[in-house]
PDB file of N, CA and C in Angstrom:
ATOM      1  N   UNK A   1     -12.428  25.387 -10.999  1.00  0.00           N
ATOM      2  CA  UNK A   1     -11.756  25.187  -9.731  1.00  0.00           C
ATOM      3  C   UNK A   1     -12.748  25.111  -8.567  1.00  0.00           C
ATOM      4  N   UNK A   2     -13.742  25.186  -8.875  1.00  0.00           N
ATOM      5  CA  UNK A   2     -15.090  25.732  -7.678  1.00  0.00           C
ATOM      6  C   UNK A   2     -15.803  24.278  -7.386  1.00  0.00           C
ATOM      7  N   UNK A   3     -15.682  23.022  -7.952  1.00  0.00           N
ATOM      8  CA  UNK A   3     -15.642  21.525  -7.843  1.00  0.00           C
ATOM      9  C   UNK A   3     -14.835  21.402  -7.208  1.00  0.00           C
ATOM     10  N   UNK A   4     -13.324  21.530  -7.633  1.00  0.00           N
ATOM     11  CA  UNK A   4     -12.636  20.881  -6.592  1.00  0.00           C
ATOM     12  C   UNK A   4     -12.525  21.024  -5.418  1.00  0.00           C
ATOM     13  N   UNK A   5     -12.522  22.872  -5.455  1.00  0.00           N
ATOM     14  CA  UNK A   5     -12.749  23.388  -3.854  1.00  0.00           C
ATOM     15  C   UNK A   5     -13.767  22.512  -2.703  1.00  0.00           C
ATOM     16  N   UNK A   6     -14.884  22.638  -3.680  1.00  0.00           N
ATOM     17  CA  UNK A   6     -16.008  21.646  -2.804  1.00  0.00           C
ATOM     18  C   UNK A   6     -15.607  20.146  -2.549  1.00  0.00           C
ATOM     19  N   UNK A   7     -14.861  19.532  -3.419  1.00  0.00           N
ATOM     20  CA  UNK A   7     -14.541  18.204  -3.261  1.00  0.00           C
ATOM     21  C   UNK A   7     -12.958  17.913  -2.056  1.00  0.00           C
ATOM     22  N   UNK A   8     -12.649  19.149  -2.238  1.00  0.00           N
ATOM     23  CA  UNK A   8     -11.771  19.197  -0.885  1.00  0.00           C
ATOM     24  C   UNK A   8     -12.135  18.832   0.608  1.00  0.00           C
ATOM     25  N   UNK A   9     -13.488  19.311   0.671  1.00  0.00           N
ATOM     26  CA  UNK A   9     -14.621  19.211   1.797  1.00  0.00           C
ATOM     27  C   UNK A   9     -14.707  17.894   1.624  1.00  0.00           C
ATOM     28  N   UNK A  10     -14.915  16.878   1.286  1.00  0.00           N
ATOM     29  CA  UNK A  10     -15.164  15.260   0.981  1.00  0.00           C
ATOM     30  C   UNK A  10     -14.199  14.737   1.128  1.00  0.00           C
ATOM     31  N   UNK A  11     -13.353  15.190   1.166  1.00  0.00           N
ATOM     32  CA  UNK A  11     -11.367  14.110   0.967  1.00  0.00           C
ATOM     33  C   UNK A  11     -10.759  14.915   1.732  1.00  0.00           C
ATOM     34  N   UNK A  12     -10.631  15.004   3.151  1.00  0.00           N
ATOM     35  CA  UNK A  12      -9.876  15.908   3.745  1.00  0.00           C
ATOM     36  C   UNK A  12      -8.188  15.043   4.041  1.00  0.00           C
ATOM     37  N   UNK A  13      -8.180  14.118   3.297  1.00  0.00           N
ATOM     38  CA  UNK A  13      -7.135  13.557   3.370  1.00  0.00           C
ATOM     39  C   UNK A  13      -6.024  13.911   2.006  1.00  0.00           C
ATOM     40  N   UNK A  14      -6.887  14.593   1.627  1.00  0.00           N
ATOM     41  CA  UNK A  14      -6.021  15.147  -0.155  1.00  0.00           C
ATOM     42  C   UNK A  14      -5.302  16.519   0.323  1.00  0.00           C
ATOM     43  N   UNK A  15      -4.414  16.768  -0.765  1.00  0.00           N
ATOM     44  CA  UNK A  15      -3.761  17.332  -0.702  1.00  0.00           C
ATOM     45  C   UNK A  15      -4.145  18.619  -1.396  1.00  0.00           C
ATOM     46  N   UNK A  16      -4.815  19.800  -1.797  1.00  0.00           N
ATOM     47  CA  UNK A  16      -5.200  21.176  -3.017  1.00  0.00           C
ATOM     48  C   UNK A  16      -3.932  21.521  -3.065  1.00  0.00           C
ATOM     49  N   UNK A  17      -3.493  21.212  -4.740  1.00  0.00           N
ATOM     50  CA  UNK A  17      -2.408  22.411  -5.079  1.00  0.00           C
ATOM     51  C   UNK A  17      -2.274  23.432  -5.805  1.00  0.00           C
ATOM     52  N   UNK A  18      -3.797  23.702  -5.539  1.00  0.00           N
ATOM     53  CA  UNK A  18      -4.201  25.004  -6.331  1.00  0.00           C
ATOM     54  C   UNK A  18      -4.617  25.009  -7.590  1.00  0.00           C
ATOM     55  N   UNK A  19      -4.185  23.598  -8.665  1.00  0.00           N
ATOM     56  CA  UNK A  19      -4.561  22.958  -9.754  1.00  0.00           C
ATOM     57  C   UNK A  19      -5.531  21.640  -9.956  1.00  0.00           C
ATOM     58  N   UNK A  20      -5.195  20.983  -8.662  1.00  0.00           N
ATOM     59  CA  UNK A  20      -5.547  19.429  -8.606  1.00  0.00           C
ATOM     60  C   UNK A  20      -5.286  18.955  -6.857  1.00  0.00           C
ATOM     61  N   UNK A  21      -6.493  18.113  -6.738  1.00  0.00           N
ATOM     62  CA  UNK A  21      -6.345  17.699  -5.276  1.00  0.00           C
ATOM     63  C   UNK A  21      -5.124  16.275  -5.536  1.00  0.00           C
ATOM     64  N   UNK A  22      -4.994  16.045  -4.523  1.00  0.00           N
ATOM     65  CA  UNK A  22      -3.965  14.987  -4.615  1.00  0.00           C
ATOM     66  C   UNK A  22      -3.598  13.776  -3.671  1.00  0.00           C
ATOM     67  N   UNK A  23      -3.546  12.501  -3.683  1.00  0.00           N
ATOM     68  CA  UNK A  23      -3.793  11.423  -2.533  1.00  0.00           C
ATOM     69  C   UNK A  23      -2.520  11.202  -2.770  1.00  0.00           C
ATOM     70  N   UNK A  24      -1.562  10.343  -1.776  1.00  0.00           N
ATOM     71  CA  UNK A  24      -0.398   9.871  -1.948  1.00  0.00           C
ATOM     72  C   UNK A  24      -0.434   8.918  -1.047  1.00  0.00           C
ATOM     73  N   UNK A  25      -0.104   7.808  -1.527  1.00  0.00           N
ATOM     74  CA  UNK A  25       0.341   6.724  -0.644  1.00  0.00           C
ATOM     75  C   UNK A  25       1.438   5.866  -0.802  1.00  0.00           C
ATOM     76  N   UNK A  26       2.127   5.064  -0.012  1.00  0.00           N
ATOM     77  CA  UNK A  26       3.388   4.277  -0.549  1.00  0.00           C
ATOM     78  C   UNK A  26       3.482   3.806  -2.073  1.00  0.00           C
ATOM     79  N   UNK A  27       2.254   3.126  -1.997  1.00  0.00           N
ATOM     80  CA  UNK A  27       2.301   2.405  -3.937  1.00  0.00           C
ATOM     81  C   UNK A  27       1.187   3.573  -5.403  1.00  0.00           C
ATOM     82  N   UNK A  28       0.501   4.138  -4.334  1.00  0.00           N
ATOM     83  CA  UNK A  28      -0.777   5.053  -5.511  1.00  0.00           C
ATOM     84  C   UNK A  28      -0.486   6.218  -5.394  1.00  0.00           C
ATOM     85  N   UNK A  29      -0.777   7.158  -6.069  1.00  0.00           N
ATOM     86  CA  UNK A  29      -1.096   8.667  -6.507  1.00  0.00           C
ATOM     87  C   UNK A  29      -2.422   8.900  -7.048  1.00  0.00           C
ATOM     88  N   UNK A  30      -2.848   9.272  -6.539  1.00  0.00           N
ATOM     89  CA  UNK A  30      -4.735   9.428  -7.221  1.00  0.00           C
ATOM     90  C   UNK A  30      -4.591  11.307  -7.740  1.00  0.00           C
ATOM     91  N   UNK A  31      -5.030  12.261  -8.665  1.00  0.00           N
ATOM     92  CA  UNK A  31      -5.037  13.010  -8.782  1.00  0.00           C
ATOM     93  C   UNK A  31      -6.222  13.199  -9.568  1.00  0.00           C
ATOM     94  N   UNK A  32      -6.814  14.311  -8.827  1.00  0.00           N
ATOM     95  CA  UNK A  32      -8.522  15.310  -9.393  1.00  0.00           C
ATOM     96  C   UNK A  32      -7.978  16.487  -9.873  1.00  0.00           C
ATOM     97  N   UNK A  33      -8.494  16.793 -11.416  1.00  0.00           N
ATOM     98  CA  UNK A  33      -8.396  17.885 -11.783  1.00  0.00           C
ATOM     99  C   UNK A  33      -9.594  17.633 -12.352  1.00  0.00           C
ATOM    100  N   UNK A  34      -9.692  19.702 -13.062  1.00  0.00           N
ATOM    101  CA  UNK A  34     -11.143  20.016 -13.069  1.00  0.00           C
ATOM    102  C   UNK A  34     -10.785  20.483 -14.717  1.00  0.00           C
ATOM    103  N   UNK A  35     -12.354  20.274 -15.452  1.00  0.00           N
ATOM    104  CA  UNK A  35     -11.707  20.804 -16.768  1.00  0.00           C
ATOM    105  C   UNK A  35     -12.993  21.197 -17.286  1.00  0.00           C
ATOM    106  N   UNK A  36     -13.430  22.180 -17.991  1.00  0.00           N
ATOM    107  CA  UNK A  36     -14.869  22.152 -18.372  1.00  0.00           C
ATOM    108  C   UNK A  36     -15.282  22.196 -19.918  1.00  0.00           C
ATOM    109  N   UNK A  37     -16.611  21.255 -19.305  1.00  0.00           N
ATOM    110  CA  UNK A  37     -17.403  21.040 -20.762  1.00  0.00           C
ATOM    111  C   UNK A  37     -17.004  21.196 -22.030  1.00  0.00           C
ATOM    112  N   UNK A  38     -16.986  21.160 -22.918  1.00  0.00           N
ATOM    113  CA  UNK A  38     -16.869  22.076 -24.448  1.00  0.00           C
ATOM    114  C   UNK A  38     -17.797  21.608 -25.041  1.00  0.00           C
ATOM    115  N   UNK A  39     -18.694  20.615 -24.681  1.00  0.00           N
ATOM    116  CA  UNK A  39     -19.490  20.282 -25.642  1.00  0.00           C
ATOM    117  C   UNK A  39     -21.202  20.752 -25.695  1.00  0.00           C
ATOM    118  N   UNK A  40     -21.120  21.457 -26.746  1.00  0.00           N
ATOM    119  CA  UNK A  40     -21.634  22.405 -26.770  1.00  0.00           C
ATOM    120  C   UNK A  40     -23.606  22.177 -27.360  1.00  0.00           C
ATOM    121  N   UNK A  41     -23.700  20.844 -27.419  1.00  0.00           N
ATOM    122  CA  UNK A  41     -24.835  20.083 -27.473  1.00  0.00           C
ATOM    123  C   UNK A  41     -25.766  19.814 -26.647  1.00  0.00           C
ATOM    124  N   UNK A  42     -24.773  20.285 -25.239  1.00  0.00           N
ATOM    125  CA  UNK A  42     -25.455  19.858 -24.087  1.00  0.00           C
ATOM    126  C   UNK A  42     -26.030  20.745 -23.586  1.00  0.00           C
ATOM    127  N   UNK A  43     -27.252  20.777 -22.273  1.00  0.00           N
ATOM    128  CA  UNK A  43     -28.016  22.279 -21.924  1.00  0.00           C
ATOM    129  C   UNK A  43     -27.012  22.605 -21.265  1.00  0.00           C
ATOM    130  N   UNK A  44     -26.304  22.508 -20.545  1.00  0.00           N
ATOM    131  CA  UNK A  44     -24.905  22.925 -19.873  1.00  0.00           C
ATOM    132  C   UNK A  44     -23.650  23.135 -19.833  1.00  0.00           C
ATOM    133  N   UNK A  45     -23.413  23.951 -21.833  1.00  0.00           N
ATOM    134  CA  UNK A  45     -22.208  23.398 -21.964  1.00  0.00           C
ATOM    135  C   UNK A  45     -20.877  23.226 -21.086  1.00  0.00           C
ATOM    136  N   UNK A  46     -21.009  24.494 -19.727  1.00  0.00           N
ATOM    137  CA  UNK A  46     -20.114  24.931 -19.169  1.00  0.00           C
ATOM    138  C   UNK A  46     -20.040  24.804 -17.727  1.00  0.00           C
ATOM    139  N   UNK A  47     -20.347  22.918 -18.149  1.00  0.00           N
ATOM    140  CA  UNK A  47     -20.338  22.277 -16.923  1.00  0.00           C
ATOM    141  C   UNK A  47     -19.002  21.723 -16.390  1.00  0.00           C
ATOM    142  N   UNK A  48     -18.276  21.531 -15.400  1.00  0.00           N
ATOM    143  CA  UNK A  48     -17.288  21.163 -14.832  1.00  0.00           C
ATOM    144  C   UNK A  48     -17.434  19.526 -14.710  1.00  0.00           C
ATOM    145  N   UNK A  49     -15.930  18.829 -15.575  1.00  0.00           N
ATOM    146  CA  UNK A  49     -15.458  17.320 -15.371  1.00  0.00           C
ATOM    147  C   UNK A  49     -14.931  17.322 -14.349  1.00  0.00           C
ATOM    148  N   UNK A  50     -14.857  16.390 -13.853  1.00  0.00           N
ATOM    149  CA  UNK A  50     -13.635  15.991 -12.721  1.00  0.00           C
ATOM    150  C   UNK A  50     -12.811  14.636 -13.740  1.00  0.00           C
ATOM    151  N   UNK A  51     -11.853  15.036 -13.731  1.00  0.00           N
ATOM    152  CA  UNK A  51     -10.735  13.632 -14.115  1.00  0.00           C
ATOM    153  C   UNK A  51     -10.109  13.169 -12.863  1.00  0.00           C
ATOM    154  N   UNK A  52     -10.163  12.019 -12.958  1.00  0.00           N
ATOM    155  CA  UNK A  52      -9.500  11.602 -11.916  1.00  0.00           C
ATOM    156  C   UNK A  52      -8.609  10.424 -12.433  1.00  0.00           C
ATOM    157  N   UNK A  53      -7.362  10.424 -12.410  1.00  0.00           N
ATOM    158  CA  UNK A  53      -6.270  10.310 -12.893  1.00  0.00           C
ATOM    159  C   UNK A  53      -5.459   8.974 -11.979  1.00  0.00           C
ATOM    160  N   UNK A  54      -5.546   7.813 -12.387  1.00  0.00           N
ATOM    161  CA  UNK A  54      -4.387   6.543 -10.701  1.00  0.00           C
ATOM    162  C   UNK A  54      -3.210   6.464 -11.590  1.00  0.00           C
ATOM    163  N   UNK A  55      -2.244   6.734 -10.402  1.00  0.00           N
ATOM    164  CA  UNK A  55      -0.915   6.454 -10.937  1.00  0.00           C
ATOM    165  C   UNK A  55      -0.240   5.164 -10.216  1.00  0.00           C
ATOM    166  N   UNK A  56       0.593   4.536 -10.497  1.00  0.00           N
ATOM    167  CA  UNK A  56       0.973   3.164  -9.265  1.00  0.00           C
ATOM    168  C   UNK A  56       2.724   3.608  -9.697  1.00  0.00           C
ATOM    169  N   UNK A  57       3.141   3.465  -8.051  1.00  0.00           N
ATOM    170  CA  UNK A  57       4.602   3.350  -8.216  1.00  0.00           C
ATOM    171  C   UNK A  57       5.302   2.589  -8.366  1.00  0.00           C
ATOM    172  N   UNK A  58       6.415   2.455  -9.799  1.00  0.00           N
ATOM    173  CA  UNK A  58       7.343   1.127 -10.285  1.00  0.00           C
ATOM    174  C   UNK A  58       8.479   0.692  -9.446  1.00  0.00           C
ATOM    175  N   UNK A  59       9.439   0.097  -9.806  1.00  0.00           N
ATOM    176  CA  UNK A  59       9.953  -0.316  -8.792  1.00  0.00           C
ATOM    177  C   UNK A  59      11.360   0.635  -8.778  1.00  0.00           C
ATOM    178  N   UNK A  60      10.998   1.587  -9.591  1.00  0.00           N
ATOM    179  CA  UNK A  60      12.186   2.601  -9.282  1.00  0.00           C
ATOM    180  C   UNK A  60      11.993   3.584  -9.051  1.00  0.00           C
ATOM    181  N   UNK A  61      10.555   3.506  -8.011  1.00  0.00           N
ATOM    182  CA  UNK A  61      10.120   4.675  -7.784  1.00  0.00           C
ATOM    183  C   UNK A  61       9.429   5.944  -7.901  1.00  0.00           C
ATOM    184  N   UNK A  62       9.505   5.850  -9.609  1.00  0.00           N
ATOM    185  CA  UNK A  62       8.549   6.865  -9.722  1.00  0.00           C
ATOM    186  C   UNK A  62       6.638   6.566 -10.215  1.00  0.00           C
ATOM    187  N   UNK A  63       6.019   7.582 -10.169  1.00  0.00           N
ATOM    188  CA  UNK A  63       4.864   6.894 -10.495  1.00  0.00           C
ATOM    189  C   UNK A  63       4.783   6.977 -11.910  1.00  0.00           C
ATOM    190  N   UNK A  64       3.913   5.910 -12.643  1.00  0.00           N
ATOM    191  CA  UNK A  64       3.531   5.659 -13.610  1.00  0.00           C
ATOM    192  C   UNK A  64       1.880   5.920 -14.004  1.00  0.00           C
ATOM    193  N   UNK A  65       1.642   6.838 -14.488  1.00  0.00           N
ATOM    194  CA  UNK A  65       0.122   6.598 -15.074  1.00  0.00           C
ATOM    195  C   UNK A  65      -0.250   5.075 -15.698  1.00  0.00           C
ATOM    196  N   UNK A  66      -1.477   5.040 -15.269  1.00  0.00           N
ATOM    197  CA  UNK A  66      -2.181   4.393 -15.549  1.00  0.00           C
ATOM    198  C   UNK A  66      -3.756   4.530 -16.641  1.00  0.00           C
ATOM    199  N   UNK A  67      -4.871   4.749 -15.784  1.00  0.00           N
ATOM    200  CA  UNK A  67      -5.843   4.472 -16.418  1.00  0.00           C
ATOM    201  C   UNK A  67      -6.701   5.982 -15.448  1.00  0.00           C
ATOM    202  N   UNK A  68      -7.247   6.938 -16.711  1.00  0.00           N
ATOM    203  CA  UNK A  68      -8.212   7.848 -16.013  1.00  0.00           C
ATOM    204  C   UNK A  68      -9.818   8.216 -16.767  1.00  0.00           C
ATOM    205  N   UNK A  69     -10.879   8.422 -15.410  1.00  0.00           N
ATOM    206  CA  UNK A  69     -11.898   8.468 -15.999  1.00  0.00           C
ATOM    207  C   UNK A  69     -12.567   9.666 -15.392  1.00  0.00           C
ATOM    208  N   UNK A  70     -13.379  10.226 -16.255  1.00  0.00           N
ATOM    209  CA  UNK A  70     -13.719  11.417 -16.608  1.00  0.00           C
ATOM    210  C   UNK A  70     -15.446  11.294 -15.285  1.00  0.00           C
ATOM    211  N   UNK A  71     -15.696  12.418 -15.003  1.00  0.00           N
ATOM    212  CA  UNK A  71     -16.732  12.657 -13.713  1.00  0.00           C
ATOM    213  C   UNK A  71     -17.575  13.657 -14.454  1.00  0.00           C
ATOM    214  N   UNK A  72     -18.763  14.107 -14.394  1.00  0.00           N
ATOM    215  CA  UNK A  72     -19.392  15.063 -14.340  1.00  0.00           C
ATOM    216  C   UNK A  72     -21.456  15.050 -13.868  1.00  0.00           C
ATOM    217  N   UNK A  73     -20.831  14.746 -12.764  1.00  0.00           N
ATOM    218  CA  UNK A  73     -22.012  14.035 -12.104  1.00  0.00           C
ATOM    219  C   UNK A  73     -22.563  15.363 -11.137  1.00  0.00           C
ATOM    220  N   UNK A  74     -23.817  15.530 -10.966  1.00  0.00           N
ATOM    221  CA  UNK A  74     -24.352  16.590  -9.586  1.00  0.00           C
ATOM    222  C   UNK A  74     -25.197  16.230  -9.178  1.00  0.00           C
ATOM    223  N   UNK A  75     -25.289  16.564  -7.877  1.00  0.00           N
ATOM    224  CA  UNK A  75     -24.694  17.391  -6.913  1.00  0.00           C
ATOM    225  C   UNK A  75     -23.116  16.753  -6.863  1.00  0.00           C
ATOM    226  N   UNK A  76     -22.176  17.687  -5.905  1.00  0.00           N
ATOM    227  CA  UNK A  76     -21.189  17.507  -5.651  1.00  0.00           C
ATOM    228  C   UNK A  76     -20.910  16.318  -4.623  1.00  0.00           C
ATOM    229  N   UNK A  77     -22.324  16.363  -3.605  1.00  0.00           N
ATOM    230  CA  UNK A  77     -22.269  14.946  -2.760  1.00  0.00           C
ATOM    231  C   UNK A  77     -22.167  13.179  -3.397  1.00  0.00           C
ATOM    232  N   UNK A  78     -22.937  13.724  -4.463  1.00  0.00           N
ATOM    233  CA  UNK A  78     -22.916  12.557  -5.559  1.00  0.00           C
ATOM    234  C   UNK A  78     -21.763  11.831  -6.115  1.00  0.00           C
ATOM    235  N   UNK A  79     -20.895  13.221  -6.809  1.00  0.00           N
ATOM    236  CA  UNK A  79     -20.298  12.867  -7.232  1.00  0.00           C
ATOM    237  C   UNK A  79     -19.229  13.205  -6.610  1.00  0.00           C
ATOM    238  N   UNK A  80     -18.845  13.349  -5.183  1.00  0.00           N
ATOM    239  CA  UNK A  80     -17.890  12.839  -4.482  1.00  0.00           C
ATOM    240  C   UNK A  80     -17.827  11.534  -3.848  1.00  0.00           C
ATOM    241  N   UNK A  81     -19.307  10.942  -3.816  1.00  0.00           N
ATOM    242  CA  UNK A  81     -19.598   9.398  -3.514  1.00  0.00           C
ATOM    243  C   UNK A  81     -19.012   8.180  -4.810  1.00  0.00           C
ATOM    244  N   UNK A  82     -19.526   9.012  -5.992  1.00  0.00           N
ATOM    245  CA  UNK A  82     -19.100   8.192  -6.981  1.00  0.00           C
ATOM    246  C   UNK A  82     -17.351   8.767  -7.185  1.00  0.00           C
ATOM    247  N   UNK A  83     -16.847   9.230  -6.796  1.00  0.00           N
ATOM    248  CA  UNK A  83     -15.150   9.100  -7.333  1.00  0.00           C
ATOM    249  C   UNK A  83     -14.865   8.209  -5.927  1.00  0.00           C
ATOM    250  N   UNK A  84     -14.860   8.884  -5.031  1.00  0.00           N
ATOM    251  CA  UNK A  84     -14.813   7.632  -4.062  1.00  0.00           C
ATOM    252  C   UNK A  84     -14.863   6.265  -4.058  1.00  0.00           C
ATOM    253  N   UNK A  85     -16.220   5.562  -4.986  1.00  0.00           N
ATOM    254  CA  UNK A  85     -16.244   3.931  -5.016  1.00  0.00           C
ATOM    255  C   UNK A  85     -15.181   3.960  -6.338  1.00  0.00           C
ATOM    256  N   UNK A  86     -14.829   4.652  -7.164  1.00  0.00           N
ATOM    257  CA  UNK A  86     -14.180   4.326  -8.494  1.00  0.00           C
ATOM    258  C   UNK A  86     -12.518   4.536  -7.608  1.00  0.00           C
ATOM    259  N   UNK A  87     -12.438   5.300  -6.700  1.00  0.00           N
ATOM    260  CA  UNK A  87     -10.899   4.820  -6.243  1.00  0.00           C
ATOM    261  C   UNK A  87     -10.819   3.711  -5.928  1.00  0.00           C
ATOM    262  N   UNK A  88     -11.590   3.831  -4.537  1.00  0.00           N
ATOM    263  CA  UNK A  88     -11.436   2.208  -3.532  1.00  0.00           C
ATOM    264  C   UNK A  88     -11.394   1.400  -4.649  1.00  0.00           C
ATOM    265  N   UNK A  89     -12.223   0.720  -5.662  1.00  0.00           N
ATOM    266  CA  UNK A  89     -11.919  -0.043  -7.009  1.00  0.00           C
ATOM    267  C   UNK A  89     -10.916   0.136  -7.703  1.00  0.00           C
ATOM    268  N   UNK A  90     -10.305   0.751  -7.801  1.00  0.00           N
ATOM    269  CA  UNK A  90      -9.261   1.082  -8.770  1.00  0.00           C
ATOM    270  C   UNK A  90      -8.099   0.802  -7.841  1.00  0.00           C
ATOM    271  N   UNK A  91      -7.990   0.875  -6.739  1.00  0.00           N
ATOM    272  CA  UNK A  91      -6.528   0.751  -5.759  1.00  0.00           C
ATOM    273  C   UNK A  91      -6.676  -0.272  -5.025  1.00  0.00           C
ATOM    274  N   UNK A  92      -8.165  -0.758  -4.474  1.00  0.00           N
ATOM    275  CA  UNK A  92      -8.267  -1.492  -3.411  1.00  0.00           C
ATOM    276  C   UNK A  92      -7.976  -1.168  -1.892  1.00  0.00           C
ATOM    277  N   UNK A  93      -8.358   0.192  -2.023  1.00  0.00           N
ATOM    278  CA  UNK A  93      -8.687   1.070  -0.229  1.00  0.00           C
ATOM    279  C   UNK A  93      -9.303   1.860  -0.428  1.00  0.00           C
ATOM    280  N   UNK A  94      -9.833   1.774   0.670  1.00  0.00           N
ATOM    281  CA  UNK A  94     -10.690   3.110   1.224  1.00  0.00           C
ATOM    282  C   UNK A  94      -9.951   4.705   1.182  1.00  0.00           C
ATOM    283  N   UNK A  95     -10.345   5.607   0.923  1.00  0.00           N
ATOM    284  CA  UNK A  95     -10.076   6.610   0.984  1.00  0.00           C
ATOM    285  C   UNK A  95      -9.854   6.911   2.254  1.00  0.00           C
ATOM    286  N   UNK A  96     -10.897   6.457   3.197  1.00  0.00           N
ATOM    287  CA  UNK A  96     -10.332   7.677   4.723  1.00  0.00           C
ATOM    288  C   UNK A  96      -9.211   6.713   5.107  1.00  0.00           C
ATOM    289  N   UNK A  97      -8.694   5.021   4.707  1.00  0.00           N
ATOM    290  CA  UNK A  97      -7.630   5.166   5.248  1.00  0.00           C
ATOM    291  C   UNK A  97      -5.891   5.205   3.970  1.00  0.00           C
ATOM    292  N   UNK A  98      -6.387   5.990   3.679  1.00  0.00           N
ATOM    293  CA  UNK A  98      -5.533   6.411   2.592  1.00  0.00           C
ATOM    294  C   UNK A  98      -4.231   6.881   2.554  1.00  0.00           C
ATOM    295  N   UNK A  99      -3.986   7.955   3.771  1.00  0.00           N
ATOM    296  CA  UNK A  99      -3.318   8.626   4.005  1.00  0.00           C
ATOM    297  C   UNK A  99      -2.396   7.559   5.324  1.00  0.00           C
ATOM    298  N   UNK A 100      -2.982   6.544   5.706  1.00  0.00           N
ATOM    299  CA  UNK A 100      -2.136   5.678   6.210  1.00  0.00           C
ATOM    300  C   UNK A 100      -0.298   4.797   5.478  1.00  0.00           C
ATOM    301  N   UNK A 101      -1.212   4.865   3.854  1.00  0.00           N
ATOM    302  CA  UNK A 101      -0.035   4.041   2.789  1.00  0.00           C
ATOM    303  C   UNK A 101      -0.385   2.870   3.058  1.00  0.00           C
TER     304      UNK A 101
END
């Protein structure tokens, strides 16, 4: 949870619900959750992923998952730069104007 906290600081347009930060806009749902390592090969096994999860809304409203890809990049500046270009790509906006819809 100590990623996302920090990645809250980077997206002050998200939403923390104590599990997962959260974007909402008329047509997207973007959601960050945190999950760690297991793999136990690595010098770090008990390093923190970020998933980041796009949902798009159908035409009856609710959202639909889509397509999610897995983060575990550091520093946290880094890899709040890199989820950042993988939204704007994935939705086609910018994050700071996000919270517009």
């Amino acid at each position: 949870m100590e990623t996302l906290k920090k990645l809250y600081d980077y997206f002050p347009t998200s939403v923390f619900t104590g599990s997962s930060l959260v974007f909402i806009s008329e047509d997207w749902k973007v959601e960050l959750t945190e999950h760690q390592n297991t793999d136990f090969s690595k010098t770090s096994p008990n390093s923190s992923i970020i998933r980041v999860k796009i949902y798009k809304r159908a035409l009856n409203g609710e959202f639909l998952q889509g397509h999610y890809v897995d983060f575990s990049i550091t520093p946290v500046s880094e890899l709040a730069t890199q989820i950042e270009r993988y939204i704007q790509a994935a939705v086609g906006k910018n994050l700071k104007e996000y919270d517009a819809g």
